[in-house]
Protein backbone atom coordinates (compact mmCIF):
# COMPACT_ATOMS: atom_id res chain seq x y z
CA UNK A 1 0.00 0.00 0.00
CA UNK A 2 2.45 2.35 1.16
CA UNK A 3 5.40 1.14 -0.96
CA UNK A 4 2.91 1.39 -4.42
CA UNK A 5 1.41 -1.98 -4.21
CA UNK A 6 -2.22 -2.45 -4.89
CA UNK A 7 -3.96 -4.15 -3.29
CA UNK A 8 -7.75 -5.56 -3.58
CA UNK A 9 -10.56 -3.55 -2.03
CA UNK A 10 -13.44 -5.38 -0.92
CA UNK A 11 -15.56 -2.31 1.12
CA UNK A 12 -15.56 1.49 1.95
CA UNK A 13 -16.93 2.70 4.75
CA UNK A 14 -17.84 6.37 4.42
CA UNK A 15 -18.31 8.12 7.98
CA UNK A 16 -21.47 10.26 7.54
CA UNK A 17 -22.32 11.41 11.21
CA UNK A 18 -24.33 14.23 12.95
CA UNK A 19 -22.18 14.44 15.55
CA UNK A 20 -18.56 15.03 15.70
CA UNK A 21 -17.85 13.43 18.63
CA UNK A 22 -19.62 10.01 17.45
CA UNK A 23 -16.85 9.79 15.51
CA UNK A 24 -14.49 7.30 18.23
CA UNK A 25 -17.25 5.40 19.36
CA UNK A 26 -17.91 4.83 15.61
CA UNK A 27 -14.42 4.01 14.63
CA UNK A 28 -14.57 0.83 17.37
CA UNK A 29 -17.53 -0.69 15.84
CA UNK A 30 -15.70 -0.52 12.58
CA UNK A 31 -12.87 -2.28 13.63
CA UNK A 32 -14.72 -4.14 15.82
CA UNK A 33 -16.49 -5.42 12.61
CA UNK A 34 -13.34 -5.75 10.67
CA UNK A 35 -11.63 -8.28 13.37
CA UNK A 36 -14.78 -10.55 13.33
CA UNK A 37 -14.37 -13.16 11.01
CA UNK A 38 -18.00 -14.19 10.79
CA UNK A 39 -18.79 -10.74 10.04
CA UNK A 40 -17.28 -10.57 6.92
CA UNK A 41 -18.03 -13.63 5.79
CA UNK A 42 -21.89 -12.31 6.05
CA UNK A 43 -21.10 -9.21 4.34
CA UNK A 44 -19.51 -11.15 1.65
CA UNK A 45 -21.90 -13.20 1.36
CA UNK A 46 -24.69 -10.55 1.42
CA UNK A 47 -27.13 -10.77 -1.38
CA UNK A 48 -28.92 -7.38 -0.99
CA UNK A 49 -29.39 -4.28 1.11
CA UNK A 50 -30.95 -5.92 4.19
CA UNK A 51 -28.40 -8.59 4.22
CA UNK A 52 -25.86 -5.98 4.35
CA UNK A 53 -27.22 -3.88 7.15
CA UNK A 54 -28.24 -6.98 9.18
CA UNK A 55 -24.54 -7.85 9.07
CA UNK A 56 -23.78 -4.30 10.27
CA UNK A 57 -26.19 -3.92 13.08
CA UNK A 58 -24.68 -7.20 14.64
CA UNK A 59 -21.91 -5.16 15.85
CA UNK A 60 -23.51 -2.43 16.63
CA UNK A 61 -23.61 -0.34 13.57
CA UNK A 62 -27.00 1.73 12.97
């Protein structure tokens, strides 16, 4: 990444928040999400919209 090699993305998570300072507590469920294995596998095995946010409200995302 750093050194010019690409690498494959798989998903972009765009921080749109009303609050600035829901920005942390945000961040943690993201990573949160991103260490759980089973996690991914739902989101990449997601077939729509609903699959997608039932994945992310597991964790804790709304």
């Amino acid at each position: 990444m750093g050194d010019g090699e690409r690498i494959q993305v798989k998903f972009v998570f765009m921080l749109a928040l009303k609050e600035t300072h829901a920005q942390l507590a945000m961040l943690q469920k993201l990573i949160t999400l991103i260490q759980d294995k089973a996690s991914i596998r739902q989101l990449l095995s997601a077939k729509n919209t609903d699959e997608i946010i039932d994945a992310l409200n597991n964790v804790g995302i709304e």
